[in-house]
C-alpha atoms as a PDB file:
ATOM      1  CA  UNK A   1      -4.623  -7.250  -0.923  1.00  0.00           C
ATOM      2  CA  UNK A   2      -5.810  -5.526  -4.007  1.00  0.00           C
ATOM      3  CA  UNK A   3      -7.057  -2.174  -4.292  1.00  0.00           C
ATOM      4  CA  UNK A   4     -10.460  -1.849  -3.488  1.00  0.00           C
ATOM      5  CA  UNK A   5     -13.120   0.932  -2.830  1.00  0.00           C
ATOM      6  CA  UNK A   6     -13.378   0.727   0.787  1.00  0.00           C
ATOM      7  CA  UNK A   7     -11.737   2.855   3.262  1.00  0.00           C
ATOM      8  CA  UNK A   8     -10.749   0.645   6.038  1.00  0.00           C
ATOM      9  CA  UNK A   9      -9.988   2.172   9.196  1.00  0.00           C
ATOM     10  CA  UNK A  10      -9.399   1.603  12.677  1.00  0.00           C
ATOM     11  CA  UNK A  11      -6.730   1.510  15.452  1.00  0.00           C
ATOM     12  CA  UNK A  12      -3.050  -0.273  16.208  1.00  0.00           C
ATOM     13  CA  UNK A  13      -2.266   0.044  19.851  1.00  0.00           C
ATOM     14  CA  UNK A  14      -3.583   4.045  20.961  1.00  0.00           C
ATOM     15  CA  UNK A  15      -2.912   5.086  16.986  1.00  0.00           C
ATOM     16  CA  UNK A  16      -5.889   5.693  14.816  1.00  0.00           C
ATOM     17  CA  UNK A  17      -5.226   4.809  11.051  1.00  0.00           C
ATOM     18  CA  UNK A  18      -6.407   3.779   7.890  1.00  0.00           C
ATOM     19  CA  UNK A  19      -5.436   0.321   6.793  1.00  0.00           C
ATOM     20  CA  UNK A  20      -3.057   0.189   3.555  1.00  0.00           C
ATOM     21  CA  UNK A  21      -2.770  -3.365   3.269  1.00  0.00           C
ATOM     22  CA  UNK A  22      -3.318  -6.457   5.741  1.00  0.00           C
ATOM     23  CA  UNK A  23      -1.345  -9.723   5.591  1.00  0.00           C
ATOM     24  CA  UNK A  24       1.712  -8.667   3.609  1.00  0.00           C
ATOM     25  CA  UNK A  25       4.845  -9.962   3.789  1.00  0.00           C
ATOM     26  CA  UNK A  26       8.839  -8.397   4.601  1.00  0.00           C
ATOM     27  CA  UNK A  27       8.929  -7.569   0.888  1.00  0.00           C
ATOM     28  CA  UNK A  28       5.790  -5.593   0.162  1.00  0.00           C
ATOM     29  CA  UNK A  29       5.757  -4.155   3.699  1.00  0.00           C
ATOM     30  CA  UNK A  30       9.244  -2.592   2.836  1.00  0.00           C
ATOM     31  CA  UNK A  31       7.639  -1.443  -0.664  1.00  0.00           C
ATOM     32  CA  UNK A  32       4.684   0.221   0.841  1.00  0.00           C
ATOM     33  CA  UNK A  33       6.690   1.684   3.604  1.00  0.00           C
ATOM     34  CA  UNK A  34       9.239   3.097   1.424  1.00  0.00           C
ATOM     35  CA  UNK A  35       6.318   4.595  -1.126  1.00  0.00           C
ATOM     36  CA  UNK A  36       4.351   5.959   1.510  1.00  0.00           C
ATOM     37  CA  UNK A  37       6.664   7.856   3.024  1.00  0.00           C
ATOM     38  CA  UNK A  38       8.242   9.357   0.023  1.00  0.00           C
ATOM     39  CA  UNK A  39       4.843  10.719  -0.337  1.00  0.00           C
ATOM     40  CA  UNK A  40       4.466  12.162   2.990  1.00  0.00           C
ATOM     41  CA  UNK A  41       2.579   9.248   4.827  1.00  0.00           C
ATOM     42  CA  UNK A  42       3.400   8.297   8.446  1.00  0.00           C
ATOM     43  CA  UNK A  43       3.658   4.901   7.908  1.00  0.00           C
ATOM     44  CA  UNK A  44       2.412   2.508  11.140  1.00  0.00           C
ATOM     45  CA  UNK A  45       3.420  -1.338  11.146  1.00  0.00           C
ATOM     46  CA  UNK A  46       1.704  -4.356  13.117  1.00  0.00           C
ATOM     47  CA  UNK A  47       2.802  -7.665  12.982  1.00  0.00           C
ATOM     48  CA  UNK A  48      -0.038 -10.207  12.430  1.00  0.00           C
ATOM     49  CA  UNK A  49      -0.310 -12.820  15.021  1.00  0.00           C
ATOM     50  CA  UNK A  50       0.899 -16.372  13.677  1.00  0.00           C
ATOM     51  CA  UNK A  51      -1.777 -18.629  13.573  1.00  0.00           C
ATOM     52  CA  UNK A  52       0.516 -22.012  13.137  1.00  0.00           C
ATOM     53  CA  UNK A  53       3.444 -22.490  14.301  1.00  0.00           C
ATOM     54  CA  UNK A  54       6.128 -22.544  10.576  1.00  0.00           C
ATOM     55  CA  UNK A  55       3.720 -19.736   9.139  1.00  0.00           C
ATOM     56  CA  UNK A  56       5.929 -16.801   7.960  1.00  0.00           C
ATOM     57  CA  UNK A  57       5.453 -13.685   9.666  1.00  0.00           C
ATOM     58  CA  UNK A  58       2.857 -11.465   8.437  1.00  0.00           C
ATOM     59  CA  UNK A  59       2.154  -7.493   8.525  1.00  0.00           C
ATOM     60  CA  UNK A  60      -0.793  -5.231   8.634  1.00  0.00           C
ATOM     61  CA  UNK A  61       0.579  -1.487   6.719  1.00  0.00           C
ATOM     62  CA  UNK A  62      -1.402   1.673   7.602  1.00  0.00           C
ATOM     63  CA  UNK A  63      -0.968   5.356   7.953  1.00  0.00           C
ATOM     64  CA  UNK A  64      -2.179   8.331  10.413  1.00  0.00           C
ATOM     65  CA  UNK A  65      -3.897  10.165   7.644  1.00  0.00           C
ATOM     66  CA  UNK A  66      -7.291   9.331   8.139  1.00  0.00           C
ATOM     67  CA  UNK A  67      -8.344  10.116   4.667  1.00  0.00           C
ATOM     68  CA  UNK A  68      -5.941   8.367   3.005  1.00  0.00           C
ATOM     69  CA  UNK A  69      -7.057   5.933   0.439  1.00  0.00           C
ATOM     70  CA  UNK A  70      -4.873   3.739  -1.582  1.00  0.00           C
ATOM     71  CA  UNK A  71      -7.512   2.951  -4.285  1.00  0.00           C
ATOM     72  CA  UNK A  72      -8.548   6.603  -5.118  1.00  0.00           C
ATOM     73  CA  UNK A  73      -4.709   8.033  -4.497  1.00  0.00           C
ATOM     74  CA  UNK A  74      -3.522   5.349  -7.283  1.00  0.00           C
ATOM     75  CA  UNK A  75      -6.535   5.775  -9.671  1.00  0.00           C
ATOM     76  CA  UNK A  76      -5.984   9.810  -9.063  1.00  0.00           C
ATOM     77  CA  UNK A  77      -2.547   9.716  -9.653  1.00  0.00           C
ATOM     78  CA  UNK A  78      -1.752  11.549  -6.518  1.00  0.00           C
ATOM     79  CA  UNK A  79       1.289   9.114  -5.486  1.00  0.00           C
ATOM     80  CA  UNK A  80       4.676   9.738  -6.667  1.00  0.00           C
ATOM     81  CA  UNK A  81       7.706   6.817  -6.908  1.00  0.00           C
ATOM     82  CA  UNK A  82      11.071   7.937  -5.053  1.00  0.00           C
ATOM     83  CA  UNK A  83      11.731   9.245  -8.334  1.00  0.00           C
ATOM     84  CA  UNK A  84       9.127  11.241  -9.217  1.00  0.00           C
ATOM     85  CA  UNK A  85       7.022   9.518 -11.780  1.00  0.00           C
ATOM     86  CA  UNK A  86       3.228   8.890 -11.244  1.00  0.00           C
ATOM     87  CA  UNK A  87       2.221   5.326  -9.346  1.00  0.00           C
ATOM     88  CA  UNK A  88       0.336   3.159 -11.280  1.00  0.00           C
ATOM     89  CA  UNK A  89      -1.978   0.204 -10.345  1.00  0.00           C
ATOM     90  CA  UNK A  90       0.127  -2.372 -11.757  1.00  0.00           C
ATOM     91  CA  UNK A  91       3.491  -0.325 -10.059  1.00  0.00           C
ATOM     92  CA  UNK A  92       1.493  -0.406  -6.932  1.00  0.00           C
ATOM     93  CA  UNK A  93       0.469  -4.183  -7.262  1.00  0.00           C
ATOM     94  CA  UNK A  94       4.660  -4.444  -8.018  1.00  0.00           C
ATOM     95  CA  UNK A  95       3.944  -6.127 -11.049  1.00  0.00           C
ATOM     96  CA  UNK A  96       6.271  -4.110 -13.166  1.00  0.00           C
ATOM     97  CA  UNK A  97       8.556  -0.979 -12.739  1.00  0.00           C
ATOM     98  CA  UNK A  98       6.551   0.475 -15.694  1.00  0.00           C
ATOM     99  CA  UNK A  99       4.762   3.692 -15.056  1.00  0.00           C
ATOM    100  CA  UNK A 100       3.093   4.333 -18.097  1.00  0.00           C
ATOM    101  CA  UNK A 101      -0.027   6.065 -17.101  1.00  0.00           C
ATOM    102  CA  UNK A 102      -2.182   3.575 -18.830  1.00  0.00           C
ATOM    103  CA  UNK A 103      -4.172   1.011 -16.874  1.00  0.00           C
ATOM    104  CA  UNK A 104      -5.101  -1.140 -19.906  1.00  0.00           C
ATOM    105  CA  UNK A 105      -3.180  -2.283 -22.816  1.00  0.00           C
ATOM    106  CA  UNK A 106      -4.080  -1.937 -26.579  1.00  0.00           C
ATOM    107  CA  UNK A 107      -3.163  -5.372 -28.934  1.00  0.00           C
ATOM    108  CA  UNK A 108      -3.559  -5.155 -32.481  1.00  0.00           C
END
């Protein structure tokens, strides 16, 4: 799921929570866990229902802080990586390891 502008929120089981990401898989569920709670998140997991039998398990990511929002916190730079630099979109999107605070690239 890329980020987006909406705040998506609702419940898993009794908890209320914004959504992070629906429909992820083991990899990027670990990621997201791992980021959002080296920046103080509590992180809440769901496993999707399988629709076919021989689909891979999928996840639905959220967190308890009702005002959280991945789109603004990346574009804000208000998320940290487990070491301390800033999280970019394309770090968030784990297309690189990168985190030079520039969302666009120059060519010459």
């Amino acid at each position: 799921m890329a980020l987006g502008g909406n705040h998506l929120f609702g419940s898993i089981g009794e908890t209320r929570v914004t959504f992070v990401e629906k429909g992820v898989d083991e990899n990027r569920r670990d990621f997201l866990k791992n980021l959002l709670e080296v920046n103080g998140f509590e992180v809440v997991i769901d496993e999707d229902k399988i629709k076919t039998e021989g689909d891979p398990q999928m996840y639905t990511v959220a967190v308890t802080d009702m005002t959280f929002n991945p789109t603004t916190s990346v574009f804000e730079r208000h998320l940290k990586t487990p070491d301390g630099r800033i999280v970019t979109q394309d770090y968030w999107n784990q297309k690189t390891e990168e985190t030079n605070p520039h969302y666009w690239k120059y060519c010459k």
